[in-house]
Protein backbone atom coordinates (compact mmCIF):
# COMPACT_ATOMS: atom_id res chain seq x y z
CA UNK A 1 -5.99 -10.86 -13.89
CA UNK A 2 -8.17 -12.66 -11.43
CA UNK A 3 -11.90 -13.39 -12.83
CA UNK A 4 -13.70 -14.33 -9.56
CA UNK A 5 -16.98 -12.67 -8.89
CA UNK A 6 -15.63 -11.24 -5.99
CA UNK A 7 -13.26 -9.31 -7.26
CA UNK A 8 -14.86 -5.61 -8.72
CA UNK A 9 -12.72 -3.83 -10.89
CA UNK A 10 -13.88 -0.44 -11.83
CA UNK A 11 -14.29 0.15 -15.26
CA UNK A 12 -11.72 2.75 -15.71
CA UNK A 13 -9.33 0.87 -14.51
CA UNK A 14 -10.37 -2.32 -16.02
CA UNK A 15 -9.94 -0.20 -19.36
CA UNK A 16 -6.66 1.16 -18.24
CA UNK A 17 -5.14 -2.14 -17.62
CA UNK A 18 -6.06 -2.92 -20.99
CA UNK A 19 -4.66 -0.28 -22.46
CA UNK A 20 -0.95 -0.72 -20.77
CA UNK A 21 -1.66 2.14 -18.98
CA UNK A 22 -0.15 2.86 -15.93
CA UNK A 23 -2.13 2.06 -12.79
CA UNK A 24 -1.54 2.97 -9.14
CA UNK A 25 -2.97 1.11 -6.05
CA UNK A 26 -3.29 2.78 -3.19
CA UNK A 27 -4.75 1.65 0.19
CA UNK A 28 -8.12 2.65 2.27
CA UNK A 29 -7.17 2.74 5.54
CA UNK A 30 -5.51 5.86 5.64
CA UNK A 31 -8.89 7.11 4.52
CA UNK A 32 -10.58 5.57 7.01
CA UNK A 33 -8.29 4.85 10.10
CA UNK A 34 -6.06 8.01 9.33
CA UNK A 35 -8.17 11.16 9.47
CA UNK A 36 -11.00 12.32 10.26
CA UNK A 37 -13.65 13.93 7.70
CA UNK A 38 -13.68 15.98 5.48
CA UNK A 39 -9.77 15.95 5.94
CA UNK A 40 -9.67 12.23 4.63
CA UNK A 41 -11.97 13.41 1.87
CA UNK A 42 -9.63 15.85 0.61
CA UNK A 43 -6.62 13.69 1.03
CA UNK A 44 -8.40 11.09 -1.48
CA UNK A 45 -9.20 13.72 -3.88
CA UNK A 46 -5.26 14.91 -3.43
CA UNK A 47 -3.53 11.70 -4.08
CA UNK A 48 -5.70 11.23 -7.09
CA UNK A 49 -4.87 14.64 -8.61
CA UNK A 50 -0.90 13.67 -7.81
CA UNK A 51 -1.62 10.52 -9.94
CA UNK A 52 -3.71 11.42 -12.86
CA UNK A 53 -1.26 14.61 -13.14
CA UNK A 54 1.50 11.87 -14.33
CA UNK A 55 1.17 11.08 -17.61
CA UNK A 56 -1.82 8.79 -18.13
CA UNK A 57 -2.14 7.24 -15.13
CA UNK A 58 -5.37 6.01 -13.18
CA UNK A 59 -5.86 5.50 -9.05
CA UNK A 60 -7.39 2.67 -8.18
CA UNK A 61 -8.07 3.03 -4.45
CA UNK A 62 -8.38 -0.77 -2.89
CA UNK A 63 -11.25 -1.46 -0.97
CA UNK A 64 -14.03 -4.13 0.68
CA UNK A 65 -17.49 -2.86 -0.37
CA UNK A 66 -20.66 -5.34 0.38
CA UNK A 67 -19.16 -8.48 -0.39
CA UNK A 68 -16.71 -7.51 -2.81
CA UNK A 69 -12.95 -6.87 -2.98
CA UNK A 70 -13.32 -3.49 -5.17
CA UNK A 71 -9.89 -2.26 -7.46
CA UNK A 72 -11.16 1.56 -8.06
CA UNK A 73 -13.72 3.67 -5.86
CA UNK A 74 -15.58 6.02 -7.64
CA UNK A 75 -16.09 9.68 -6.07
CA UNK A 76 -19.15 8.41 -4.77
CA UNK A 77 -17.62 5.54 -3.06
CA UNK A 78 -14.34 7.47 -1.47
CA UNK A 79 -17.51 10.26 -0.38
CA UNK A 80 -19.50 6.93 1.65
CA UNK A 81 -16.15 5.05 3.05
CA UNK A 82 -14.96 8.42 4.29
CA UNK A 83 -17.75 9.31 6.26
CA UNK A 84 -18.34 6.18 7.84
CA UNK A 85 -14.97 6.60 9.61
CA UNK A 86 -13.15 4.21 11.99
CA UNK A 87 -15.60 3.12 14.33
CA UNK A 88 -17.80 1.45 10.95
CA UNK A 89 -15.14 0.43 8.86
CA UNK A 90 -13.33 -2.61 9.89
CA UNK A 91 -9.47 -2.38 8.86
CA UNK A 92 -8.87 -5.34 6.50
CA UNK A 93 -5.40 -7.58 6.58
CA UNK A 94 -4.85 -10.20 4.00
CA UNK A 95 -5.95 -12.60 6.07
CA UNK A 96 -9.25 -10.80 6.76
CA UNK A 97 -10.49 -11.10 3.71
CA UNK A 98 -12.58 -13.93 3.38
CA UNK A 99 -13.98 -13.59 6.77
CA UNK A 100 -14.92 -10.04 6.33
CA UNK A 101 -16.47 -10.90 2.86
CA UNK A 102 -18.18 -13.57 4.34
CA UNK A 103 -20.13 -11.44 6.63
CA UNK A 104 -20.59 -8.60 4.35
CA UNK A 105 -24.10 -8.03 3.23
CA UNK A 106 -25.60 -5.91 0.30
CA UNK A 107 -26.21 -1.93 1.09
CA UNK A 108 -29.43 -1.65 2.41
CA UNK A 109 -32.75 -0.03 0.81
CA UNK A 110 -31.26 3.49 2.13
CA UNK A 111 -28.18 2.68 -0.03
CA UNK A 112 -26.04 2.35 3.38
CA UNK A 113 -22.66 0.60 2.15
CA UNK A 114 -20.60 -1.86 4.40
CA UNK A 115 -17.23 -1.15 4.24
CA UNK A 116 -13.82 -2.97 4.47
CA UNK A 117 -10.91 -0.76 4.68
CA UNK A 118 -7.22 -2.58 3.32
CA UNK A 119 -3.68 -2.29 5.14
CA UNK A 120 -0.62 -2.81 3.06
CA UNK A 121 -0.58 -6.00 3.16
CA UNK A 122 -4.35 -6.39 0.98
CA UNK A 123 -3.92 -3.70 -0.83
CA UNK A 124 -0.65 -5.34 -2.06
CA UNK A 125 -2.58 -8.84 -2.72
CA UNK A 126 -5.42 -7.80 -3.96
CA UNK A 127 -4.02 -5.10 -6.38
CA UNK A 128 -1.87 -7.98 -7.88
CA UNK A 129 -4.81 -10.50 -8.04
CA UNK A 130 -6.79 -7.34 -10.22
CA UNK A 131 -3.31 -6.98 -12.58
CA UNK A 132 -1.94 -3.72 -11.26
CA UNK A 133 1.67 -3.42 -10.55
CA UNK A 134 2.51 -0.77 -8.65
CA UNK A 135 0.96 0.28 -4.96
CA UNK A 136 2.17 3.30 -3.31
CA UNK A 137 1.71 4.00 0.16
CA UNK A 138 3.08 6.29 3.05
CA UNK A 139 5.20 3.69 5.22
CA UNK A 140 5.00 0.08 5.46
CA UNK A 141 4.59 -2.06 8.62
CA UNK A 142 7.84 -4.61 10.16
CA UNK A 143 9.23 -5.67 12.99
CA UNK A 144 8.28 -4.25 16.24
CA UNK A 145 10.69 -3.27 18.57
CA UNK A 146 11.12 -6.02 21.22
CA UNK A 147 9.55 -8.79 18.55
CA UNK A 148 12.02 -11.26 20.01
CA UNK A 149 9.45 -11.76 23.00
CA UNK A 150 5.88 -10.53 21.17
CA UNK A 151 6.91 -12.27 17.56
CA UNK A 152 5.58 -8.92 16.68
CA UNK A 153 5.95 -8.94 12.67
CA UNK A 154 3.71 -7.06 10.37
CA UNK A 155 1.96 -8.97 7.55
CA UNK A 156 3.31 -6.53 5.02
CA UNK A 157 6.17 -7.91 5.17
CA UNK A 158 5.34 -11.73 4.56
CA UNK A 159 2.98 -10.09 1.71
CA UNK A 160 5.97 -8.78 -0.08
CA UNK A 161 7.52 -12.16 -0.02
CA UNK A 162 4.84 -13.68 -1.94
CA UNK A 163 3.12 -10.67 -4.14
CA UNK A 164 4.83 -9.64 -7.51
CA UNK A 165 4.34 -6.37 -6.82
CA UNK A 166 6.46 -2.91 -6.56
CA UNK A 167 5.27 -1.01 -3.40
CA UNK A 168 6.87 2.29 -3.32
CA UNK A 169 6.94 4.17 0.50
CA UNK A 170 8.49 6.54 2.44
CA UNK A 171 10.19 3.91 4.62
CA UNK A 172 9.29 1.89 7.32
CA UNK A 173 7.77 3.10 9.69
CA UNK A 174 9.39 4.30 12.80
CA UNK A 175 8.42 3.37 15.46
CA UNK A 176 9.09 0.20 14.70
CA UNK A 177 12.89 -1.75 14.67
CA UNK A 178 13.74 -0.59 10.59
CA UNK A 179 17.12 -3.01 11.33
CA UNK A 180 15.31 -6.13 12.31
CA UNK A 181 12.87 -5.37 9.64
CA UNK A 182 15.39 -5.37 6.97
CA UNK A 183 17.01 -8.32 7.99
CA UNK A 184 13.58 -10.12 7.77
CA UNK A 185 12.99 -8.17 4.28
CA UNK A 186 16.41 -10.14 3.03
CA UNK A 187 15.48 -13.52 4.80
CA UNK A 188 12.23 -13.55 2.96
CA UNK A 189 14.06 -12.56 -0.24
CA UNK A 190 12.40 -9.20 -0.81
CA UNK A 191 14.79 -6.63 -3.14
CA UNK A 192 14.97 -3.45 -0.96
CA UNK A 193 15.50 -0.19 -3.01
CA UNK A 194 16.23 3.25 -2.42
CA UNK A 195 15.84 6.08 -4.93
CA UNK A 196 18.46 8.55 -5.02
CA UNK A 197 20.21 7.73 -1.86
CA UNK A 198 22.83 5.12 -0.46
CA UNK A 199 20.54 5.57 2.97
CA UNK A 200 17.59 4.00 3.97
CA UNK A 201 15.07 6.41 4.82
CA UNK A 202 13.17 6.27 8.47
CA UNK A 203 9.33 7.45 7.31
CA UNK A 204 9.67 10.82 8.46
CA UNK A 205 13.58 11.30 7.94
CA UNK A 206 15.58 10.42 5.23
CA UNK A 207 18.40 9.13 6.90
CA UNK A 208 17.91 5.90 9.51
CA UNK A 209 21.83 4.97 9.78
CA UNK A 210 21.29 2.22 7.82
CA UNK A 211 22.77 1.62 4.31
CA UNK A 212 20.64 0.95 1.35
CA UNK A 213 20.30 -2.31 0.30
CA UNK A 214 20.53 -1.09 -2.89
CA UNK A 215 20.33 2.39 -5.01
CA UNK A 216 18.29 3.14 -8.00
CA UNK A 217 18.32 6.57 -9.91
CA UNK A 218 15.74 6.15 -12.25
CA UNK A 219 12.04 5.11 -12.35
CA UNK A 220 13.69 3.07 -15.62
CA UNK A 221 15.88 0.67 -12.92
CA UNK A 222 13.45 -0.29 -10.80
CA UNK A 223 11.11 -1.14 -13.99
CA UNK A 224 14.22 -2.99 -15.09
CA UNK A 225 14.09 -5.14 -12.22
CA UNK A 226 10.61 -5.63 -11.44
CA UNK A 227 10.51 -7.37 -14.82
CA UNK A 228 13.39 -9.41 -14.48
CA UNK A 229 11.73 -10.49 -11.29
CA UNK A 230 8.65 -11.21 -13.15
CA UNK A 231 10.22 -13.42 -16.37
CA UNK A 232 12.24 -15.15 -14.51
CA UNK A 233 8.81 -16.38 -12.54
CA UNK A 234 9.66 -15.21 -9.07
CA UNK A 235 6.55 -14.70 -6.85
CA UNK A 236 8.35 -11.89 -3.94
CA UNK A 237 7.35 -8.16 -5.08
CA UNK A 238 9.61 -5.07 -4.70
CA UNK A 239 9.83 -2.21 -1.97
CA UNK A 240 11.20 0.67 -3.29
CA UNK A 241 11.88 3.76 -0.58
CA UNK A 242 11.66 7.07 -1.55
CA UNK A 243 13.47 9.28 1.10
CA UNK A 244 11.19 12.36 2.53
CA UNK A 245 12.76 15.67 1.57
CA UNK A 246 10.73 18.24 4.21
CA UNK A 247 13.22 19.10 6.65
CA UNK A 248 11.06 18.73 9.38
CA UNK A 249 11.01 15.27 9.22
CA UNK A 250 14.66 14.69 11.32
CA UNK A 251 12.80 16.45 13.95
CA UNK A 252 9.67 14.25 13.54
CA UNK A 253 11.71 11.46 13.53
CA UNK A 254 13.97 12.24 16.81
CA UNK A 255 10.74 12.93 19.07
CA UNK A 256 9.31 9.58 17.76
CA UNK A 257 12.41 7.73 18.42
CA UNK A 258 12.98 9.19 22.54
């Protein structure tokens, strides 16, 4: 666990972590970027309930709040971020960081709160920095389709390469070039896993028409490996996919792809 002042845990999950209890990260700028309020109110409070409904495990919802990196939002805080919205909340790459918490300043005397809001990519680092070891997340970012001219390459992936962490998704996501992505996944020596399937999932589909990398069946496997990763000293984190079931999703996926 990182000490630095600028790094807020909140207490429950400080105590959690502690404990060996399980702890989930999970990333702001869905709240912020990816609906509107209340909705994005209601999809905090529903991820939360999903988490604390397994076992004894705590959310800790990743975040920049006046100055700080913060590991755990209280009600309070998911309330303020979530209502600020898009056009206030500055989305926050790994790369952002300092700069962002550079020009951060306290809430002011009406308790208004500046807010940073983290992709993938600093959720991933920042959960690790804080001692959490898992990070779930809807899709991740990767290659974009016609990268060979743009050098279009999301920082997620780069982040897996370098954080010890397990980030479990729905896939890629697609509209972007899932091939090129794995192929940049195994050049940057990132173990690719797929739970319960011999497919890689597309986001919205579970099929993509590429094989899996490699299948797990059990939460117990990708534990397995994760720690093997982790004795052994290696710095590259995990992606585990977890195909999407809903039947709509091949038709999701087919009028994203035309």
């Amino acid at each position: 666990m990182n000490n630095s002042r600028l790094l807020k845990i909140l207490p429950e999950v400080k105590r959690a972590l502690s404990l060996h209890k399980p702890v989930v990260a999970l990333e702001s700028t869905i709240l912020s970027h990816g609906l509107p309020h209340p909705e994005n109110v209601q999809l905090a409070s529903d991820l939360s309930g999903i988490i604390r409904g397994i076992g004894e495990a705590v959310p800790a919802t990743v975040a920049l709040k006046n100055g700080s990196c913060c590991v755990g939002l209280t009600k309070q805080d998911i309330k303020s971020l979530c209502q600020k919205g898009s056009n206030e909340v500055m989305k926050c790459s790994t790369r952002d960081i300092p700069i962002l918490l550079s020009q951060m300043e306290e809430s002011d005397c009406d308790g208004n709160d500046s807010w940073g809001a983290t992709t993938v990519a600093s959720t991933m680092r920042l959960a690790h920095l804080a001692g959490v070891n898992t990070f779930v997340t809807g899709g991740i970012g990767g290659v974009h389709r016609g990268a060979e001219i743009s050098m279009d390459i999301s920082a997620d992936l780069m982040e897996l390469s370098r954080t010890p962490i397990v980030v479990v998704s729905a896939g890629i996501k697609s509209i972007l070039d899932i091939g090129l992505s794995l192929e940049m996944l195994e050049s940057v020596s990132v173990p690719v896993l797929v739970y319960g399937s011999n497919e890689f999932p597309s986001f919205f589909s579970p099929k993509s028409g590429f094989p899996a990398p490699a299948r797990v069946n059990s939460a117990k496997e990708v534990a397995a490996a994760y720690w093997a990763s982790r004795e052994l000293g290696l710095r590259n984190g995990i992606l585990v996919t977890v195909p999407n079931p809903d039947p709509a999703g091949a038709e999701i996926e087919l009028a994203v792809s035309v």
